[in-house]
Protein backbone atom coordinates (compact mmCIF):
# COMPACT_ATOMS: atom_id res chain seq x y z
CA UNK A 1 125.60 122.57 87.45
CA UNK A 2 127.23 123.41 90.52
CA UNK A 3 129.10 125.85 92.66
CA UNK A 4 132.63 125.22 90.96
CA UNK A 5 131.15 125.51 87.43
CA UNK A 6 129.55 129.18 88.34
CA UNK A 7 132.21 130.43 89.61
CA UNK A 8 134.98 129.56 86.81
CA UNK A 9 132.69 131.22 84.47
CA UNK A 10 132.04 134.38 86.16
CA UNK A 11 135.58 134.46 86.67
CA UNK A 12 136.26 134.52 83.16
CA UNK A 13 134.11 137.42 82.92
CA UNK A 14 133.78 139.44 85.98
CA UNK A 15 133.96 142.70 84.03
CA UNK A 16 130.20 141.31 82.25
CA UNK A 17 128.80 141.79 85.63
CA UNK A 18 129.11 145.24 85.70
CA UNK A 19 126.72 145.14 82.98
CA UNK A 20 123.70 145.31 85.56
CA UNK A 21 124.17 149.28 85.67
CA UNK A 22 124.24 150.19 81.86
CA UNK A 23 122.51 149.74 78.69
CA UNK A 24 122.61 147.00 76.18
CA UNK A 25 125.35 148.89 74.15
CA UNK A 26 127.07 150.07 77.07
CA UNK A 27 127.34 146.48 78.89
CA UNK A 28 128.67 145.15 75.58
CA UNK A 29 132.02 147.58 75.60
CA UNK A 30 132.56 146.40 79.42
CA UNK A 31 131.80 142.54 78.33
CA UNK A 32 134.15 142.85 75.62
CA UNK A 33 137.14 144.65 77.70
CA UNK A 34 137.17 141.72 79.85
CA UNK A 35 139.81 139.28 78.92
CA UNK A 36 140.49 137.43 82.68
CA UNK A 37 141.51 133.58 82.26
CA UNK A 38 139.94 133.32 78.41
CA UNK A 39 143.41 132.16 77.27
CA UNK A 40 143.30 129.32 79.68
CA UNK A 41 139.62 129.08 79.93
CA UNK A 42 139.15 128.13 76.32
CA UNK A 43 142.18 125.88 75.54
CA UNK A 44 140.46 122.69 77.86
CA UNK A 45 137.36 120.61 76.86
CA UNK A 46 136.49 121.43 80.85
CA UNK A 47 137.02 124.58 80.25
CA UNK A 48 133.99 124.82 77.62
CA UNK A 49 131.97 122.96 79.38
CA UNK A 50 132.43 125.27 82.53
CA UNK A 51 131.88 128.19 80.26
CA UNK A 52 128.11 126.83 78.64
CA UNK A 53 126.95 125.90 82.26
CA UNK A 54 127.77 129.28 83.42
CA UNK A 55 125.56 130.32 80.48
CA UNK A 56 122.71 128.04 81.59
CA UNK A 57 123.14 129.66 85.28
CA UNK A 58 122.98 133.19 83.88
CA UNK A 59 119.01 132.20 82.65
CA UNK A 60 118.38 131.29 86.12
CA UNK A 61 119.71 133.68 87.75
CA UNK A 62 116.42 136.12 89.41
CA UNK A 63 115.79 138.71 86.90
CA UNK A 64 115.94 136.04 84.12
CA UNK A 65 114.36 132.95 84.10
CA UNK A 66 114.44 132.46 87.81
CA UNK A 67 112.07 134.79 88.68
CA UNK A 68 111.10 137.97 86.56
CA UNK A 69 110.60 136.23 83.44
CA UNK A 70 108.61 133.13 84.81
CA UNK A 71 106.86 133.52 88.12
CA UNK A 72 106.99 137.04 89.11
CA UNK A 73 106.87 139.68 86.76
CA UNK A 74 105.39 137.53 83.86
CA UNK A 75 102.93 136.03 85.40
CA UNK A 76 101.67 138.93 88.19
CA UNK A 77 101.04 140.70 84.55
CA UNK A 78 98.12 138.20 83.85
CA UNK A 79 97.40 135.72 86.61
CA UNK A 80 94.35 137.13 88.61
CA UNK A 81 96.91 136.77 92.41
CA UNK A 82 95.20 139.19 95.26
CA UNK A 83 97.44 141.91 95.84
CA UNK A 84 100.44 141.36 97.51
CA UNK A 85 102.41 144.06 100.42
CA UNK A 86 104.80 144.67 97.87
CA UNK A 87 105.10 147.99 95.58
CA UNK A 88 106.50 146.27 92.67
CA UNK A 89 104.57 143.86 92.76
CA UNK A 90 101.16 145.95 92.52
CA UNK A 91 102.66 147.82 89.86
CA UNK A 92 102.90 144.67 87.70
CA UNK A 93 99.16 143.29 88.63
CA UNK A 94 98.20 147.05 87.90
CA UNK A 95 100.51 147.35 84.91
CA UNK A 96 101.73 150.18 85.75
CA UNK A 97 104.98 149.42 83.65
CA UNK A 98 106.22 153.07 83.26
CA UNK A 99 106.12 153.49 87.20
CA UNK A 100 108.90 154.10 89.69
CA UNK A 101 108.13 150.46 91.02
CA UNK A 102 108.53 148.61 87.77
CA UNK A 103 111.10 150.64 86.15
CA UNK A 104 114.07 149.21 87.83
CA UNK A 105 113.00 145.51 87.17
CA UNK A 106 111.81 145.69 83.69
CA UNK A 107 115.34 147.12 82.87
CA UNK A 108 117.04 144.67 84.94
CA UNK A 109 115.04 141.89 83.11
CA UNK A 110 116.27 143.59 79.80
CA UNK A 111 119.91 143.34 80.89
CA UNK A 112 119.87 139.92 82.24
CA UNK A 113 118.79 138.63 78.76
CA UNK A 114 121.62 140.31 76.87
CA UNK A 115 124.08 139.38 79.58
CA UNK A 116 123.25 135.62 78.17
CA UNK A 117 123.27 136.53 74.83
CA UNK A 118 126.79 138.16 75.76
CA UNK A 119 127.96 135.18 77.41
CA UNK A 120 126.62 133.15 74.79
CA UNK A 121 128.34 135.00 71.88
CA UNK A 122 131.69 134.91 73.93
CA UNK A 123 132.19 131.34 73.99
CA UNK A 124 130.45 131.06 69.82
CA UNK A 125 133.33 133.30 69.68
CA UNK A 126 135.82 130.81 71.27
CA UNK A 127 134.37 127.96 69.03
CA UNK A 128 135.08 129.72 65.61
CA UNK A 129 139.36 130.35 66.59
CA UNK A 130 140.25 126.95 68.29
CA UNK A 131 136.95 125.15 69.38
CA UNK A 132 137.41 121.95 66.52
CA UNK A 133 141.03 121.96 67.55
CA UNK A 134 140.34 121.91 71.60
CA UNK A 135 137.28 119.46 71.32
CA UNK A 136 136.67 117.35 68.16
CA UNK A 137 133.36 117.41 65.62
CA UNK A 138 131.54 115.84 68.03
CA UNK A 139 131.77 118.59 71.27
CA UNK A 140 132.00 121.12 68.69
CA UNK A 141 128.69 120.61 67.40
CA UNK A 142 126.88 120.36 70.61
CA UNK A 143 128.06 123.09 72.33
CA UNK A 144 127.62 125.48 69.09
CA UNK A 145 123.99 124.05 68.57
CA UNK A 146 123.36 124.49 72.30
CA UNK A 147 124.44 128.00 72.65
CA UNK A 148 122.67 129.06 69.43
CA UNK A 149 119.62 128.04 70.67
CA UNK A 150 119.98 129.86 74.07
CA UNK A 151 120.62 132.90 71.53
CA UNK A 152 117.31 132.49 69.74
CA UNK A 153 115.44 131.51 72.70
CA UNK A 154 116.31 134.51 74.90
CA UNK A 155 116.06 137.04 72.08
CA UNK A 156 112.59 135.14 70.94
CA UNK A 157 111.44 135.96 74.51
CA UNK A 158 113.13 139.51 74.99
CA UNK A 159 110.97 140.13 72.00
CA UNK A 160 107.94 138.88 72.66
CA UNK A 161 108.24 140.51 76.31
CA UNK A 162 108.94 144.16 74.56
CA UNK A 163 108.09 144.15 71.47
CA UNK A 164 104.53 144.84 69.52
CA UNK A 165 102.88 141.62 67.96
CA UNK A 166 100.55 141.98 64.74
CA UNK A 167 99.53 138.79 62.99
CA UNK A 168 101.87 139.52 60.41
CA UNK A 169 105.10 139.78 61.73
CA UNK A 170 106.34 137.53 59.64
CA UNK A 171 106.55 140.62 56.96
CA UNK A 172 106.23 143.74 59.27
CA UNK A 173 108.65 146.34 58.72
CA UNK A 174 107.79 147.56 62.11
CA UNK A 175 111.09 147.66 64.59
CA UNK A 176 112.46 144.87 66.88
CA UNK A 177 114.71 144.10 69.94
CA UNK A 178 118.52 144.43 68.72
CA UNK A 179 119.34 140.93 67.57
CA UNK A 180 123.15 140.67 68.89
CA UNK A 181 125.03 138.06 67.03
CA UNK A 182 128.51 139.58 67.95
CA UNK A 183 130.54 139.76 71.12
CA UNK A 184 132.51 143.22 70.65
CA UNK A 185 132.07 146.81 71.71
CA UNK A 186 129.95 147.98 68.58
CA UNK A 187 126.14 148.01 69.28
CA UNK A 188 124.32 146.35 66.84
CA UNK A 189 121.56 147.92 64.38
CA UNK A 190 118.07 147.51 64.87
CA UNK A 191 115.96 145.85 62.42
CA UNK A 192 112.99 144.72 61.30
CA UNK A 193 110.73 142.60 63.01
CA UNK A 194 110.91 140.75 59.54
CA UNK A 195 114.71 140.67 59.69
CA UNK A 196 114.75 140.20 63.53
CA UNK A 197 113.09 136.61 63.23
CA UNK A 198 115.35 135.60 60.24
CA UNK A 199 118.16 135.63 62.51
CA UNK A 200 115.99 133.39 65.53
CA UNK A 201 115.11 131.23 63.19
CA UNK A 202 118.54 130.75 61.25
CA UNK A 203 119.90 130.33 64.65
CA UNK A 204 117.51 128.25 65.15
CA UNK A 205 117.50 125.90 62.04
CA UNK A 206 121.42 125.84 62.25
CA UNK A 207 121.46 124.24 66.10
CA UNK A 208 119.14 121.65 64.40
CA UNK A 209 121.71 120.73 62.26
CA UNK A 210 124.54 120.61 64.52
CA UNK A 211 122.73 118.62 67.14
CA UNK A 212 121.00 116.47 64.73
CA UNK A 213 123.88 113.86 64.29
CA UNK A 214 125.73 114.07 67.53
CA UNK A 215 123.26 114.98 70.32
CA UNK A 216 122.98 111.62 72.39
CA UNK A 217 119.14 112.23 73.26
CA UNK A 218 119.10 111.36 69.06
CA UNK A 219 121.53 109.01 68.13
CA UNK A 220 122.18 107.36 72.05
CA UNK A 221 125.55 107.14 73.88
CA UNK A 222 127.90 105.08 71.78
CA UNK A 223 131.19 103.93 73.29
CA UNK A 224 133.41 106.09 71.67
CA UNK A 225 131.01 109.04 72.66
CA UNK A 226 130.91 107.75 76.13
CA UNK A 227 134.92 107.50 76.29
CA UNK A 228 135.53 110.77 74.63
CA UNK A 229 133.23 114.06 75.19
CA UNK A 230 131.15 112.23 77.70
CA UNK A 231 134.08 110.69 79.58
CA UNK A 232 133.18 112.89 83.04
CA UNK A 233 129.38 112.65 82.39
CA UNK A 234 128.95 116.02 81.41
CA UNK A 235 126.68 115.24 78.46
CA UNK A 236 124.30 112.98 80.49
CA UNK A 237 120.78 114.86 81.70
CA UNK A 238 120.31 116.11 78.59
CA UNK A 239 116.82 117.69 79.06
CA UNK A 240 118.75 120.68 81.37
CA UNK A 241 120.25 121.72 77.89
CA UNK A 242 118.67 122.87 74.83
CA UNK A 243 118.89 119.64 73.35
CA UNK A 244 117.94 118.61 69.94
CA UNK A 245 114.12 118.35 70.75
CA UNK A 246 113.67 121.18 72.50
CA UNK A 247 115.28 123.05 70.08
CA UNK A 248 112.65 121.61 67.71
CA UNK A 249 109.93 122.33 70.10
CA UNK A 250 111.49 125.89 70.57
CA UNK A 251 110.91 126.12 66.64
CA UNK A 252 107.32 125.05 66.67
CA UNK A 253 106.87 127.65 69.26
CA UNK A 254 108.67 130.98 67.01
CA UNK A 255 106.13 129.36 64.14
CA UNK A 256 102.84 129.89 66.12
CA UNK A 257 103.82 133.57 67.28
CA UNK A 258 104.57 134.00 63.19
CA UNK A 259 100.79 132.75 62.93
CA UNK A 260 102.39 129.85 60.66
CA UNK A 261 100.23 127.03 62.11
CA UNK A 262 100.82 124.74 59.58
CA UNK A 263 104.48 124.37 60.14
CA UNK A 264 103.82 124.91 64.23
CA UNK A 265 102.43 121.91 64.42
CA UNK A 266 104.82 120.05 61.59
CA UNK A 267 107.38 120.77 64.17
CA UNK A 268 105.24 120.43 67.23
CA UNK A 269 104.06 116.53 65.70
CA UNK A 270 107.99 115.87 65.07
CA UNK A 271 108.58 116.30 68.83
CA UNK A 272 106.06 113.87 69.40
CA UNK A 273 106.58 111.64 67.44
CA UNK A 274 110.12 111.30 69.09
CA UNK A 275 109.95 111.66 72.34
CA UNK A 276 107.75 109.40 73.77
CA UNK A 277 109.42 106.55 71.64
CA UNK A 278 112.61 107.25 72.67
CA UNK A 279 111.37 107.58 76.39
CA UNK A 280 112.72 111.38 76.63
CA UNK A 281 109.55 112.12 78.33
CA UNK A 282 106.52 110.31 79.66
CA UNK A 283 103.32 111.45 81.05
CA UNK A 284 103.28 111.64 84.74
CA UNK A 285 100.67 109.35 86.21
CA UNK A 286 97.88 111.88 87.98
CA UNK A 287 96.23 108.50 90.15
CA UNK A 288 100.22 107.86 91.45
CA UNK A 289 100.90 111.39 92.27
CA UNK A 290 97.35 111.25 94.27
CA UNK A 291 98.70 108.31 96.54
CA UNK A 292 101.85 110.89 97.68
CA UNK A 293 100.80 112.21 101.08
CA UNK A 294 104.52 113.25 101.75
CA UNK A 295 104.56 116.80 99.53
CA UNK A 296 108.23 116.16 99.27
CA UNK A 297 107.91 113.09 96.87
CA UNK A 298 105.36 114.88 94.58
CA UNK A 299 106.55 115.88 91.15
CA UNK A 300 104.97 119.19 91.31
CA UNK A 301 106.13 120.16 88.24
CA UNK A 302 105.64 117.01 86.25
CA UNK A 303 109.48 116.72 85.41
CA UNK A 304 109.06 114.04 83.34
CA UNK A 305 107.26 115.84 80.72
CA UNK A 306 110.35 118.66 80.72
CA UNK A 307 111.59 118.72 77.36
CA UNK A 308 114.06 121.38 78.79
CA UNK A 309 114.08 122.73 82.06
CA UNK A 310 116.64 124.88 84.66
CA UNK A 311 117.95 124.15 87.97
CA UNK A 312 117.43 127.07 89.77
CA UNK A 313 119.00 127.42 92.96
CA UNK A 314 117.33 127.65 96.24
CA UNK A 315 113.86 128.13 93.48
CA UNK A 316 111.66 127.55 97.01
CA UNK A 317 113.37 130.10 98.99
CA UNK A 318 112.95 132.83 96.31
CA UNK A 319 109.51 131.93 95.75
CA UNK A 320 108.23 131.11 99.73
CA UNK A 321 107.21 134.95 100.64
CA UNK A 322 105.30 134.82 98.15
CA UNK A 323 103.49 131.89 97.35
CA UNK A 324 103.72 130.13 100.98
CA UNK A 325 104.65 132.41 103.96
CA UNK A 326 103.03 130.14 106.25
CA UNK A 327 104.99 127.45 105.08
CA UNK A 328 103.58 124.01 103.78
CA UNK A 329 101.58 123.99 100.98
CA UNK A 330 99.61 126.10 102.43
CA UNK A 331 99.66 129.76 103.25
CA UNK A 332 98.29 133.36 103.45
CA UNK A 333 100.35 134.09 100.21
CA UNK A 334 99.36 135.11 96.79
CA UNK A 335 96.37 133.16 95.60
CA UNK A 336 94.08 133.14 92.83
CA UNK A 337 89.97 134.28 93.50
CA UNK A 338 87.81 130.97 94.50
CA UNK A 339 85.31 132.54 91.87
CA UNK A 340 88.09 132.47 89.46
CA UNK A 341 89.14 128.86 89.99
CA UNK A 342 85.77 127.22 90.42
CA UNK A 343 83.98 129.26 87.54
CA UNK A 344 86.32 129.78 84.79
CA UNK A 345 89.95 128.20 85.20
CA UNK A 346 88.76 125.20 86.30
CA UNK A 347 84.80 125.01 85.87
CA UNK A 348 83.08 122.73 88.41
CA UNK A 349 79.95 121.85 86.85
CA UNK A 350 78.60 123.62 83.42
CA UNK A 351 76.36 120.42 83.30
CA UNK A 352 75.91 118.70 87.04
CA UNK A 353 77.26 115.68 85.98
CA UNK A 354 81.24 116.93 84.87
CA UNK A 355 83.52 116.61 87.21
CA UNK A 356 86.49 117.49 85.38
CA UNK A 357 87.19 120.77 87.46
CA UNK A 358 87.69 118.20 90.68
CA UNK A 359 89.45 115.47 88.85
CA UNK A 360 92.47 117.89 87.15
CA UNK A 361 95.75 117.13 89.32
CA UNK A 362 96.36 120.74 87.71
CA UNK A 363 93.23 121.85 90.34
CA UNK A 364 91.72 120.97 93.48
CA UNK A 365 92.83 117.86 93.30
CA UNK A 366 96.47 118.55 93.83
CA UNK A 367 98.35 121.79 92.91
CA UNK A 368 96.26 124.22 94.33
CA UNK A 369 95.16 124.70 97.93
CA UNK A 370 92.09 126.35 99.45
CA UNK A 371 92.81 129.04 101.68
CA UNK A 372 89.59 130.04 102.98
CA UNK A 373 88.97 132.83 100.31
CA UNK A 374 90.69 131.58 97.30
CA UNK A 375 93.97 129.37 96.03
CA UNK A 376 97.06 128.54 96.94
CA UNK A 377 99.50 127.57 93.88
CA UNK A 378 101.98 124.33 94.80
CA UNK A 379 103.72 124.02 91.90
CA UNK A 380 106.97 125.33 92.88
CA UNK A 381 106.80 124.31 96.28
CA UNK A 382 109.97 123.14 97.51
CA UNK A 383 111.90 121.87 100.77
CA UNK A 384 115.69 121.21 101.97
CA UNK A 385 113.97 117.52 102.04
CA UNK A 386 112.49 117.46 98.98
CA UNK A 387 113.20 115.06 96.60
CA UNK A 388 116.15 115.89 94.05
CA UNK A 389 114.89 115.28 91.23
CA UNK A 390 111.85 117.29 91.80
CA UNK A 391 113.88 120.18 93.86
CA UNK A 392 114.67 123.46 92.28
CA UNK A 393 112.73 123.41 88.53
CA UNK A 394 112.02 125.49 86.11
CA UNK A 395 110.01 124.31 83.82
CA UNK A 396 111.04 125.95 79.88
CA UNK A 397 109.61 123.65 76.96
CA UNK A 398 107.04 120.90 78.03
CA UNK A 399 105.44 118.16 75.77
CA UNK A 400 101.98 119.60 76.75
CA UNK A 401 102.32 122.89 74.77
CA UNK A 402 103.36 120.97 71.87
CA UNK A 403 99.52 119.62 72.23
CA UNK A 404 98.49 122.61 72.50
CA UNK A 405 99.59 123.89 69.11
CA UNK A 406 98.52 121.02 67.06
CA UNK A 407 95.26 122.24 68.68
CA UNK A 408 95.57 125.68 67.84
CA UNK A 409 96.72 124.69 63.87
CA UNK A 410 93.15 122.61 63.98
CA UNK A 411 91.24 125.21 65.36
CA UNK A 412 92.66 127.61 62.83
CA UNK A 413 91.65 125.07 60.10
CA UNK A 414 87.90 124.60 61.54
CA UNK A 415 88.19 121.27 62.54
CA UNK A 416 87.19 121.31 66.20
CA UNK A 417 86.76 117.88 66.98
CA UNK A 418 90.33 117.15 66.20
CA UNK A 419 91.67 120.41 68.06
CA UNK A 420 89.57 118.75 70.88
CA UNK A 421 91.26 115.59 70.81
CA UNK A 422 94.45 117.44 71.12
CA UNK A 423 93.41 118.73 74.26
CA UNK A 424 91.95 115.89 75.32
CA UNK A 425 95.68 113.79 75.72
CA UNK A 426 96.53 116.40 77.85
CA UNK A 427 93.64 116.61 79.90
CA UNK A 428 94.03 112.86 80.48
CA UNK A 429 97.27 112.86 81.52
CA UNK A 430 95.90 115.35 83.98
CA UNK A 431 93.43 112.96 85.61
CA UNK A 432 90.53 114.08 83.47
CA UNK A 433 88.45 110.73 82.53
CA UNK A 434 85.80 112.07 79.99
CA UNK A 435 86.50 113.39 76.74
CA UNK A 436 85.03 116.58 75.85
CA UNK A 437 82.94 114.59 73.38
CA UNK A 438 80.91 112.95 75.96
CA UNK A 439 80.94 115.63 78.89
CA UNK A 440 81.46 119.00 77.01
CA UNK A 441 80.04 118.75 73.59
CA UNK A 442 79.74 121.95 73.09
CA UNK A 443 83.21 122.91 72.99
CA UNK A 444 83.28 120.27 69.53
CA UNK A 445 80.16 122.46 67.98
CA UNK A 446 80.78 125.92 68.82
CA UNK A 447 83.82 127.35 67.73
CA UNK A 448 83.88 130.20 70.75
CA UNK A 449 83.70 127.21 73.40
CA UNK A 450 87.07 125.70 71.68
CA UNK A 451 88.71 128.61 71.40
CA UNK A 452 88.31 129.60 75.15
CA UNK A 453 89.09 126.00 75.84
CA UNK A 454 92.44 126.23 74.41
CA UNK A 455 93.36 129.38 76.27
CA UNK A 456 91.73 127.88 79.45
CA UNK A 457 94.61 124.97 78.82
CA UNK A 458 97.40 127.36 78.79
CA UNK A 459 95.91 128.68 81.61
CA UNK A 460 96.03 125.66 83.59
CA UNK A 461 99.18 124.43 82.88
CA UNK A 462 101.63 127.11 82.62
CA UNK A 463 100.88 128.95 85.86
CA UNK A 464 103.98 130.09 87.67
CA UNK A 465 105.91 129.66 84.25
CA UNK A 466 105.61 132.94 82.61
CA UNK A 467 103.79 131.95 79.18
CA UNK A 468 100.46 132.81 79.71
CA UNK A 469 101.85 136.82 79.05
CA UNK A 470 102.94 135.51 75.90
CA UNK A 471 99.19 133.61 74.84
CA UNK A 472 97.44 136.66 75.83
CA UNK A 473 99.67 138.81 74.30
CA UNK A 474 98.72 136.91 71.13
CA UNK A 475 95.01 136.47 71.76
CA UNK A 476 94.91 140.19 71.92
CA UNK A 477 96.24 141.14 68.45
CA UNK A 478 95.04 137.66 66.49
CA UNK A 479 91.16 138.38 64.96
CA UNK A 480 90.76 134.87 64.71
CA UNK A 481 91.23 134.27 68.37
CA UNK A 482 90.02 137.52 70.21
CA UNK A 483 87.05 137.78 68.11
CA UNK A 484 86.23 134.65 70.10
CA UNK A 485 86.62 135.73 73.65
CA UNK A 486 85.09 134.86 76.30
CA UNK A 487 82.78 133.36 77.68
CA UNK A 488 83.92 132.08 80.74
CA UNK A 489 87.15 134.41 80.93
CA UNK A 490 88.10 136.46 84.29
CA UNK A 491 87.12 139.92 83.30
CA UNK A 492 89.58 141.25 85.53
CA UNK A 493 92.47 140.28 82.62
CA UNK A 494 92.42 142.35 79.59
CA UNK A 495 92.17 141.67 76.52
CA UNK A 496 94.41 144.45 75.27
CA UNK A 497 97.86 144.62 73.59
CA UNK A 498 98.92 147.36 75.53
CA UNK A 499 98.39 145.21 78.83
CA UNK A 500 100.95 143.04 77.67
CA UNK A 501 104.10 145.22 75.93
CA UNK A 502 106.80 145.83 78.43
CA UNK A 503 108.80 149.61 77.43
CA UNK A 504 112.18 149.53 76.20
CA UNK A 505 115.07 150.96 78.89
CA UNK A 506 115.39 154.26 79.06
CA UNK A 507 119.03 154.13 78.57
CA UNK A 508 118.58 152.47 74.78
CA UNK A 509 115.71 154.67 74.16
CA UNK A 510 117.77 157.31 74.46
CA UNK A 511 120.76 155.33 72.45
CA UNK A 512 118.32 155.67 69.81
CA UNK A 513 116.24 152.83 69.93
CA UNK A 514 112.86 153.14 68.48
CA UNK A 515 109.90 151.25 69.78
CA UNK A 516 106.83 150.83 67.76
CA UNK A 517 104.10 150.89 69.94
């Protein structure tokens, strides 16, 4: 995605950026008033393509995906960091949502998911009065099943960010974010939590079947595909779109918050199944990455498990004050409590002879940094001489969380061993060389060990991506999995629902939205 692409969309919809002053409903009439270069926009194959990179740009933009919903705001919420010389900051680590600090960004956060979902609706919009005429089946399909993803995805996370969660959501009659499946003036009702996750997953199931016969990561790059829709290479890299796997994985991942384990990990097992196969991913290699002395060449964000991911532009520079402002890998940043690290995320020695805490390229051993009092994170580090493929990252679905739920449907079931094993491929491909079998048995015996284990992973793995709000959130509401915590868990994150529900703008609030709290 580059410079050109960015600004042709915004172009096209320079009145949408106004948006970042008013309310969901109010944004919507100024989106929809806007009408500059749609006629010509939207009568070129470039022209659509243009449009759904501008989309993907608008989820990396800061106070989406970029920062506030991954790095920042997310995780300051439940990552342990020392406090930081920043106000808004604090008031996120504190939780302090209702604050003057955090105010301003958790409403900015709100309107930077429905300016996607705008954008997103504008071009379905497009699609439905001249999109089979201006592209064939084949584009058709793949830009609809792309951009009704992004629409379930965003409002899946706007929801989970600001809405309640019960174990039973899958029924509740209790209120939801404003699904918006319309680009026009009109704001749209409020529904169910019930009704709200309909619509994601409809959305969902219906990209499914659009991409399923025409997205190239399924059925390859035939000639006349490579002659036609792909003829500038727009449709190569298809893990920086919602392609037809992530989607899938996306899908697994709206089943576990619905507690339906079962068909989490049908989904979840689908994506595996796939992807190694058809070499879409691969496990990075923890003993190669360990032979990089040049921090430039290191995949710190093991890109080649991505099942989606988003180029975020100038990621390091956004992300330097706080996690390295002495530059390097190193730094006087942020960082995470030794006696957090060494005791609980990544336990040194529960029995002197595991070594698992060392050996995890997650750890010690590679992403994080000792700073004298605690850690340093690496993951997003980043350079002007960094490698390209590695530069600039965002890491949205990975294959490892698609572990992770099979383990979660087993340890729902009772069968630890197996939820173990789960856990145990990732931990491998994270340069840990016992199983828990031989070095841990305890977590295959004692159903509080596994649990905490599984959260530990999530722990581990997702730092600097935002989910971690999301597992806690969950943990905190699900009896079967807060009855079980913890042993080992930093005390200093709570285990409490209200910790973890972001409040609605004031401006829809006092539209009339209702927020069940």
């Amino acid at each position: 995605m580059n410079i050109i692409r960015k600004t042709i969309l915004l172009t096209g919809t320079a009145a949408a950026l106004l948006a970042c002053a008013t309310s969901c409903s109010e944004w919507l009439t100024a989106v929809s008033t806007s009408q500059i270069s749609d006629q010509k926009l939207f009568q070129t194959r470039l022209g659509y393509e243009e449009a759904l990179s501008g989309v993907y740009i608008a989820m990396a933009q800061p106070e989406c995906y970029g920062s506030d919903y991954t790095w920042w705001v997310n995780d300051a919420v439940v990552y342990p960091y020392t406090a930081m010389p920043n106000a808004s900051y604090r008031a996120f680590q504190s939780r302090l949502y209702t604050s003057n600090e955090a105010v301003p960004v958790l409403e900015s956060m709100w309107r930077s998911g429905y300016f996607v979902i705008a954008n997103a609706n504008k071009i379905l919009r497009a699609l439905e009065e001249n999109g089979k005429d201006v592209l064939g089946e084949v584009e058709y399909s793949l830009i609809k099943g792309e951009l009704l993803a992004i629409r379930a995805y965003v409002h899946f996370d706007l929801s989970r960010m600001y809405d309640k969660y019960r174990a039973d959501l899958a029924t509740s009659e209790i209120l939801a974010v404003p699904y918006q499946k319309d680009y026009d003036k009109e704001p749209c009702p409020q529904l169910s939590y019930a009704e709200t996750f309909k619509l994601i997953q409809q959305d969902i199931n219906d990209a499914l079947d659009l991409l399923s016969a025409v997205d190239p990561i399924v059925v390859g790059y035939s000639d006349a595909f490579n002659t036609g829709p792909n003829v500038g290479g727009y449709w190569e890299g298809r893990r920086k779109h919602l392609n037809y796997y992530a989607v899938k994985a996306l899908q697994a991942r709206v089943y576990q918050w619905l507690s339906d384990y079962k068909n989490a990990a049908k989904s979840a097992q689908e994506v595996i199944d796939a992807v190694f196969d058809k070499g879409v991913v691969h496990w990075i290699d923890p003993d190669e990455q360990l032979k990089i002395y040049d921090n430039d060449q290191r995949d710190w964000t093991f890109s080649c498990e991505h099942l989606f991911s988003l180029e975020v532009t100038d990621l390091y520079a956004a992300v330097q004050p706080y996690f390295f402002p002495g530059g390097g890998t190193q730094g006087s940043g942020y960082s995470i409590p030794a006696e957090v690290i060494e005791n609980s995320f990544f336990l040194r020695s529960p029995f002197s002879e595991y070594q698992g805490g060392i050996e995890d390229i997650r750890g010690t051993a590679m992403c994080l940094s000792y700073n004298g009092t605690g850690y340093n994170v690496n993951k997003l580090y980043g350079s002007s001489t960094q490698a390209l493929p590695y530069r600039n990252i965002m890491p949205m679905l990975r294959i490892s969380e698609m572990y992770y739920i099979l383990a979660e449907n087993e340890l729902f079931n009772g069968t630890l061993s197996q939820a173990a094993a789960y856990l145990d491929v990732v931990r491998h491909a994270r340069g840990i060389t016992d199983d828990y079998a031989t070095s841990l048995p305890y977590v295959l015996a004692d159903e509080e060990y596994a649990s905490q284990e599984l959260i530990m992973e999530y722990f581990r793995e997702f730092i600097g991506e935002g989910q971690c709000l999301f597992i806690m959130k969950r943990v905190a509401s699900d009896a079967y999995l807060s009855k079980k915590m913890f042993i080992n868990f930093p005390m200093t994150i709570p285990l409490s629902q209200d910790a973890y529900q972001f409040p609605y703008p004031t401006q829809e609030t006092a539209f009339g939205r209702v927020q069940d709290i």
